[in-house]
PDB file of N, CA and C in Angstrom:
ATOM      1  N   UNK A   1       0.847  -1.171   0.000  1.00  0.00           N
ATOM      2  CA  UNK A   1       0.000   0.000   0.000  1.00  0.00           C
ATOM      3  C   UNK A   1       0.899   1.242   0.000  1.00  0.00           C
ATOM      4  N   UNK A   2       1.390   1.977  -0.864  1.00  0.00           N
ATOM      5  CA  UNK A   2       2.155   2.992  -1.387  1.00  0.00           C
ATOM      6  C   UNK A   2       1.037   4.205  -0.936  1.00  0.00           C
ATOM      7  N   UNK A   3       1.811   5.193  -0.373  1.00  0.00           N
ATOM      8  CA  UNK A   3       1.296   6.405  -0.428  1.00  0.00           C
ATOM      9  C   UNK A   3       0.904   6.922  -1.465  1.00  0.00           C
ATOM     10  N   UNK A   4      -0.522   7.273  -1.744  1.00  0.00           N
ATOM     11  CA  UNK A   4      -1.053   8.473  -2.763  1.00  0.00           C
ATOM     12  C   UNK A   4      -1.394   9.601  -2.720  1.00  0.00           C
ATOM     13  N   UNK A   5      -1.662   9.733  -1.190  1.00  0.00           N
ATOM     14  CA  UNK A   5      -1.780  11.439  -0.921  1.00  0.00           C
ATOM     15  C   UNK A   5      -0.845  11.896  -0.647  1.00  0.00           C
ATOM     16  N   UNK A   6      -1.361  13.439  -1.132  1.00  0.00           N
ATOM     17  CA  UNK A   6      -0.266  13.971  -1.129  1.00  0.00           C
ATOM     18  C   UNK A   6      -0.252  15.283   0.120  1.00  0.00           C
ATOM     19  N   UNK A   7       0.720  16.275   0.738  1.00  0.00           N
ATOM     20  CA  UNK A   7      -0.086  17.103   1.632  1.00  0.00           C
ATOM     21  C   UNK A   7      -1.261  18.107   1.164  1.00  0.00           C
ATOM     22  N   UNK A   8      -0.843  18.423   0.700  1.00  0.00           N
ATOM     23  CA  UNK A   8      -2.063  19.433   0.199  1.00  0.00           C
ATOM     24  C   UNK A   8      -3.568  18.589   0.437  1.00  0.00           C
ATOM     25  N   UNK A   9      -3.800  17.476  -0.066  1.00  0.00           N
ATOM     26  CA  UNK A   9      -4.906  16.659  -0.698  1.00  0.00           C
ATOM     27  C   UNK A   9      -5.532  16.004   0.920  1.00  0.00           C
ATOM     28  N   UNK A  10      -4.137  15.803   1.915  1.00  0.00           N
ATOM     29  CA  UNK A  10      -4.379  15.724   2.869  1.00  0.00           C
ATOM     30  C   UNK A  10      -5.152  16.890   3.884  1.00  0.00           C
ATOM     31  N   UNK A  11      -4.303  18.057   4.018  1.00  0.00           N
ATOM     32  CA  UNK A  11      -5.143  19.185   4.325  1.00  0.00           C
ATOM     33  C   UNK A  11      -6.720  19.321   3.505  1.00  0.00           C
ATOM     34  N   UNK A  12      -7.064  19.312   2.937  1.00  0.00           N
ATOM     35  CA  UNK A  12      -8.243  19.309   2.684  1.00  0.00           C
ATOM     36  C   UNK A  12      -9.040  18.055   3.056  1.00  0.00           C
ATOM     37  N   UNK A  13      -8.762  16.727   3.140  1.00  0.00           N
ATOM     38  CA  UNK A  13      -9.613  16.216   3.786  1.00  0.00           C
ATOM     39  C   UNK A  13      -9.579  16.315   5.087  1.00  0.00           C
ATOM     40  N   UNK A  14      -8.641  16.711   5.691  1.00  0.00           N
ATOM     41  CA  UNK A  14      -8.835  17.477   7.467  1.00  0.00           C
ATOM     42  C   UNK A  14      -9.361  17.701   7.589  1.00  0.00           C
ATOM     43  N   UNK A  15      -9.695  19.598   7.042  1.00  0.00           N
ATOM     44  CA  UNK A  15     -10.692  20.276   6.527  1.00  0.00           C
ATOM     45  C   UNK A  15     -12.119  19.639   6.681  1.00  0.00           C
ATOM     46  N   UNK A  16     -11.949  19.177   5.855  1.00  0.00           N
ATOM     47  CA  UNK A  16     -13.719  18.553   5.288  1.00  0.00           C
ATOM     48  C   UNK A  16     -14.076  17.609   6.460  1.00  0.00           C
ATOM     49  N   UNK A  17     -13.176  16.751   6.820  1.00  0.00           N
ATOM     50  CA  UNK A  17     -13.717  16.026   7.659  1.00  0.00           C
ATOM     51  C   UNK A  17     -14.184  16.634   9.631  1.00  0.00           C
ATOM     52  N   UNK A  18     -13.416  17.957   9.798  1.00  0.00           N
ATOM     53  CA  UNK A  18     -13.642  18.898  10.379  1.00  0.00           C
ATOM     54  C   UNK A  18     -14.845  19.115  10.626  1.00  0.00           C
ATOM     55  N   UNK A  19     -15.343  19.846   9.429  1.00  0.00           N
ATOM     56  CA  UNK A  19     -16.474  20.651   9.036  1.00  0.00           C
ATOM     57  C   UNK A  19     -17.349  19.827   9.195  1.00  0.00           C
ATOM     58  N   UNK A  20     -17.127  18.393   8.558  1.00  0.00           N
ATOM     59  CA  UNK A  20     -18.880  17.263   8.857  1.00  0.00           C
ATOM     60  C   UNK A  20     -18.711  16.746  10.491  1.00  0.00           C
ATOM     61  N   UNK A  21     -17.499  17.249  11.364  1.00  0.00           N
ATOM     62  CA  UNK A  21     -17.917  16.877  12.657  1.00  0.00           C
ATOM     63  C   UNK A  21     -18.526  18.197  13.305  1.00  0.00           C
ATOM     64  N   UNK A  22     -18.000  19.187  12.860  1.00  0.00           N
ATOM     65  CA  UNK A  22     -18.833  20.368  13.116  1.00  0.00           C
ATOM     66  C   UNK A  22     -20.126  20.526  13.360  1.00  0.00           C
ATOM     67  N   UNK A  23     -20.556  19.842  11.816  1.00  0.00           N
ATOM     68  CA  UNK A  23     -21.756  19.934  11.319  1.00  0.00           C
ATOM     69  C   UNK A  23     -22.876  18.694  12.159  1.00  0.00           C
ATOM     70  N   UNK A  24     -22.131  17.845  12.512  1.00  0.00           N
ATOM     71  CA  UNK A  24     -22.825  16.662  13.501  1.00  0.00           C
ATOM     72  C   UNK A  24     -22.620  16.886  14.956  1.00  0.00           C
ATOM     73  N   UNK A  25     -22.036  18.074  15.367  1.00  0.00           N
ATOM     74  CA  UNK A  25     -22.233  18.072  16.752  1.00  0.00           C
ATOM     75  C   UNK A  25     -23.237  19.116  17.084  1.00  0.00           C
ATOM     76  N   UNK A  26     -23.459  20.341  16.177  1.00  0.00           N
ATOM     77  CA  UNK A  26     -23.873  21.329  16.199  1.00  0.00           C
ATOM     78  C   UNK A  26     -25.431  21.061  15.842  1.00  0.00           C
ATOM     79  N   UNK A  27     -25.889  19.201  15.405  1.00  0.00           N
ATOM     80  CA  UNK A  27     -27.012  19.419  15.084  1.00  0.00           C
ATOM     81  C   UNK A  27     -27.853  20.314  13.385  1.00  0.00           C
ATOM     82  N   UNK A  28     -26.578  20.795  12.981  1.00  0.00           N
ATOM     83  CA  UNK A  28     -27.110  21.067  11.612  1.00  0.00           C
ATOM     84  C   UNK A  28     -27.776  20.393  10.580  1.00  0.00           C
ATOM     85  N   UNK A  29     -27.308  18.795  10.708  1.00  0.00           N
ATOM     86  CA  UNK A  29     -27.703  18.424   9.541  1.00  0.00           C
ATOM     87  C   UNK A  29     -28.629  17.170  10.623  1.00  0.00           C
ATOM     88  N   UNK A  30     -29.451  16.214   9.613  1.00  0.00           N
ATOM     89  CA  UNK A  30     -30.418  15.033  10.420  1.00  0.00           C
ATOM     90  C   UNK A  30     -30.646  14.095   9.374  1.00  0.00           C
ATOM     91  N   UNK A  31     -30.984  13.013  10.461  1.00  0.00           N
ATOM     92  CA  UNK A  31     -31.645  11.871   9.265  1.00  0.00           C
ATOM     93  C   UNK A  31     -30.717  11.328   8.562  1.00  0.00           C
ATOM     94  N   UNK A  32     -30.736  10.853   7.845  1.00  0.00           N
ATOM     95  CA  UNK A  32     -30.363   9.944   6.926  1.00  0.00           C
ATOM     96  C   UNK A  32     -28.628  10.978   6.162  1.00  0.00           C
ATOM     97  N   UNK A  33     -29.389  12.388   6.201  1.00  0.00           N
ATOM     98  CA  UNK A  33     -28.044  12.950   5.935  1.00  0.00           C
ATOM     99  C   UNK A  33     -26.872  12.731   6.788  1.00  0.00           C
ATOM    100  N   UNK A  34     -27.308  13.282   8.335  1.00  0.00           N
ATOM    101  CA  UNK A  34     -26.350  13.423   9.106  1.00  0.00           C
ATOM    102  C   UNK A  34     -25.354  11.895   8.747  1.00  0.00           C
ATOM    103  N   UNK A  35     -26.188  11.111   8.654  1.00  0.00           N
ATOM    104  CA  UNK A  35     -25.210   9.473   8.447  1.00  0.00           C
ATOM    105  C   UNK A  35     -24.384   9.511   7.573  1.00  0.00           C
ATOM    106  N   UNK A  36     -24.365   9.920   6.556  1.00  0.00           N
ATOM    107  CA  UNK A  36     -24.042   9.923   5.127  1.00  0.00           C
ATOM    108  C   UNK A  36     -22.734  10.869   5.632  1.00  0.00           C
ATOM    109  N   UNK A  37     -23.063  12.573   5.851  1.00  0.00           N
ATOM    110  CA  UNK A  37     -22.135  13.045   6.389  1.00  0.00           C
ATOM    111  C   UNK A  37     -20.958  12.663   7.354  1.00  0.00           C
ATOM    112  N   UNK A  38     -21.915  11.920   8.424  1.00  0.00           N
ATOM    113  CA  UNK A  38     -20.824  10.654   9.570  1.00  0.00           C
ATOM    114  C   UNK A  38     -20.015  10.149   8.881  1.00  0.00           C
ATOM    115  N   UNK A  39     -20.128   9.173   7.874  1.00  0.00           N
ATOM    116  CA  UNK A  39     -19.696   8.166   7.008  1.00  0.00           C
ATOM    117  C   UNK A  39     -18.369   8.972   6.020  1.00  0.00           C
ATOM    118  N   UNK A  40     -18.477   9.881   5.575  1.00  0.00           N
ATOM    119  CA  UNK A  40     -18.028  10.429   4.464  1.00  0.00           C
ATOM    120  C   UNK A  40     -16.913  10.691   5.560  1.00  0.00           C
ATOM    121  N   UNK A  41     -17.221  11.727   6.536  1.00  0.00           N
ATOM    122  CA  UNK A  41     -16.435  12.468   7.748  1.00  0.00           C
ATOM    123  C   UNK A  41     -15.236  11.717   7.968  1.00  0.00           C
ATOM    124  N   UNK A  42     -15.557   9.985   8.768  1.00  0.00           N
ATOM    125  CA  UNK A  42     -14.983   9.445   8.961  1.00  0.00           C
ATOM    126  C   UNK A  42     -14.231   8.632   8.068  1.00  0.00           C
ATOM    127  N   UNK A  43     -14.268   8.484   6.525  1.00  0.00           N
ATOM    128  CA  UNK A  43     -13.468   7.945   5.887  1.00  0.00           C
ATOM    129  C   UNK A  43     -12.678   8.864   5.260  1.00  0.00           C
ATOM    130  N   UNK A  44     -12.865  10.534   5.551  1.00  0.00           N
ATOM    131  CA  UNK A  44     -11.838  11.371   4.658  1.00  0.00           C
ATOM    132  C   UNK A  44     -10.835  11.118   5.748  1.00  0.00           C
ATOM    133  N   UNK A  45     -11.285  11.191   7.605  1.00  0.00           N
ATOM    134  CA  UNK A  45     -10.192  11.173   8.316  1.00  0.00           C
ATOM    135  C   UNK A  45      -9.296  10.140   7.953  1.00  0.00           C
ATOM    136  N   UNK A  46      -9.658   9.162   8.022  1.00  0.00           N
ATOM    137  CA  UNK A  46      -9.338   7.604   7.686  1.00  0.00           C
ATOM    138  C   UNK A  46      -8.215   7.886   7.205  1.00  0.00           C
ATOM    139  N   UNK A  47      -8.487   8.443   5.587  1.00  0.00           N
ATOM    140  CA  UNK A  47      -7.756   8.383   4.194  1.00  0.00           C
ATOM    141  C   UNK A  47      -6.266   8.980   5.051  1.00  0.00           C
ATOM    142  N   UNK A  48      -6.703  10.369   5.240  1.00  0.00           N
ATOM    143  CA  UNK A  48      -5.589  11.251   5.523  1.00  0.00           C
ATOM    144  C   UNK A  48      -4.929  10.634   6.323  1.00  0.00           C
ATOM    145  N   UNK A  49      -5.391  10.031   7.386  1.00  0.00           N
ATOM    146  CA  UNK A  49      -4.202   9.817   8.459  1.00  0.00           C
ATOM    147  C   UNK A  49      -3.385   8.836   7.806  1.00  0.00           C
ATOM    148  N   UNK A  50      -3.895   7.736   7.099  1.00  0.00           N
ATOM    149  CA  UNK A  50      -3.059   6.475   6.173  1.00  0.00           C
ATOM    150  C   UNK A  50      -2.689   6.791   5.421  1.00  0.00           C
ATOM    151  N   UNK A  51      -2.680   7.684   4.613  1.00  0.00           N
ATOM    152  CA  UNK A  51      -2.368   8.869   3.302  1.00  0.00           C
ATOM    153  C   UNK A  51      -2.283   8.039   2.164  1.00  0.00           C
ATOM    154  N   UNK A  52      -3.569   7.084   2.233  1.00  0.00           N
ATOM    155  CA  UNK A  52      -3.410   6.239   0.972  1.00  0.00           C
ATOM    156  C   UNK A  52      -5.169   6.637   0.928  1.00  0.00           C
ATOM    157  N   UNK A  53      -5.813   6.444  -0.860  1.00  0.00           N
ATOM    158  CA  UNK A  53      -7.027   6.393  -1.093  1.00  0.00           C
ATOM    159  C   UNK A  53      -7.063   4.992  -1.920  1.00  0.00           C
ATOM    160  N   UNK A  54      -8.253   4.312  -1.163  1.00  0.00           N
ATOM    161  CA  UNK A  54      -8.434   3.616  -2.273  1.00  0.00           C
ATOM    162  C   UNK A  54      -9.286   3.310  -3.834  1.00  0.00           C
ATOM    163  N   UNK A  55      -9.938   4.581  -3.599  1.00  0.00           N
ATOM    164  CA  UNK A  55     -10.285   4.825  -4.769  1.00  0.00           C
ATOM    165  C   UNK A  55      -9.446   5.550  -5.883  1.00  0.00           C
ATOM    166  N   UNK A  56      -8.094   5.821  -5.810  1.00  0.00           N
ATOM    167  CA  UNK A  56      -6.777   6.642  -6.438  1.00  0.00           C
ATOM    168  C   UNK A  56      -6.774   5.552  -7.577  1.00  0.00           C
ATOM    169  N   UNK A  57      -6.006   4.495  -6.934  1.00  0.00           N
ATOM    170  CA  UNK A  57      -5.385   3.220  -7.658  1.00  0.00           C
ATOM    171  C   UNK A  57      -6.671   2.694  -9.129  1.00  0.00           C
ATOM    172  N   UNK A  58      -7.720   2.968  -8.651  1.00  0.00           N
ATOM    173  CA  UNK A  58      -8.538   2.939  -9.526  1.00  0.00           C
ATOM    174  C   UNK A  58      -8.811   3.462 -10.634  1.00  0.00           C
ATOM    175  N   UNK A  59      -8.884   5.059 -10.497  1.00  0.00           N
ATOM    176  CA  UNK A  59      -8.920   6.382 -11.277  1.00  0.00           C
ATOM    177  C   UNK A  59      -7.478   6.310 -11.690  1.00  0.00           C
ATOM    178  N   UNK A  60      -6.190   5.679 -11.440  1.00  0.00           N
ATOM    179  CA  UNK A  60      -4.851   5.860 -11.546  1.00  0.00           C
ATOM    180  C   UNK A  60      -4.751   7.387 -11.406  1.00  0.00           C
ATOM    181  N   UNK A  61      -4.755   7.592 -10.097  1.00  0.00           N
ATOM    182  CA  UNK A  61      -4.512   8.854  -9.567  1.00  0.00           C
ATOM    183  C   UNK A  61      -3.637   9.121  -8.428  1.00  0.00           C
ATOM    184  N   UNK A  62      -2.835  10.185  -8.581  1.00  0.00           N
ATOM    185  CA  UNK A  62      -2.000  10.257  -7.497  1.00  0.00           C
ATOM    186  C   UNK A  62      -1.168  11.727  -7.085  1.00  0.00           C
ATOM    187  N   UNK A  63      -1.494  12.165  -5.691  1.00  0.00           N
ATOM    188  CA  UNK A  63      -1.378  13.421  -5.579  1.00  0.00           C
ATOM    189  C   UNK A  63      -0.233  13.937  -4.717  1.00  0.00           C
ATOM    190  N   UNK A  64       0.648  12.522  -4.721  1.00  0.00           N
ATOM    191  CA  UNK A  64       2.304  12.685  -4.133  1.00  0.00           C
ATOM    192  C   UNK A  64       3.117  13.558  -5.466  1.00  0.00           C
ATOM    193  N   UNK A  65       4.093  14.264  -4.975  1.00  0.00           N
ATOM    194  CA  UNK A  65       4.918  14.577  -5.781  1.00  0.00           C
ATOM    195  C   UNK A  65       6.102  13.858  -6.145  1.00  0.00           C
ATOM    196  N   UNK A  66       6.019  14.102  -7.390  1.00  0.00           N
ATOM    197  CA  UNK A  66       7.781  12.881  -7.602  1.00  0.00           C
ATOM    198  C   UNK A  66       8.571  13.388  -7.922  1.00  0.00           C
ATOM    199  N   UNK A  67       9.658  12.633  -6.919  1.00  0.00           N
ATOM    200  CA  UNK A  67      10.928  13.171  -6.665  1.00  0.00           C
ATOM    201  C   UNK A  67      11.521  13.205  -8.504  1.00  0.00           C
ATOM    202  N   UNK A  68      12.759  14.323  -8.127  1.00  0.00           N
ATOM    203  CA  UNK A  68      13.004  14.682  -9.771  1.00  0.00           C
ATOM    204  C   UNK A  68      14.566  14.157  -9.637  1.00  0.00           C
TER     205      UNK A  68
END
């Protein structure tokens, strides 16, 4: 399992995953969303902290920089 994120790509799912705990403690969102949001929340953290996606390898995508 090779790293595919990259920092940048990482900071933004921080970010995002931030914002949907924000958004679930504060009661903003409900229902069936709030889950969806839960779900999403917890797999951007996921990604970032392992700094691998597994949907990358798929798309053959990759947001490390290579060394020159």
């Amino acid at each position: 399992m090779t790293a595919n994120i990259g920092t940048v790509d990482r900071v933004i799912r921080f970010v995002l995953a931030f914002v949907a705990i924000i958004l679930l403690i504060t009661g903003r969102v409900h229902g069936a969303l709030a889950v969806i949001v839960g779900i999403v929340g917890i797999a951007l953290l996921i990604t970032a902290f392992i700094k691998f996606c597994p949907l990358y390898p798929l798309l053959k995508i990759s947001t490390v920089k290579k060394a020159k």
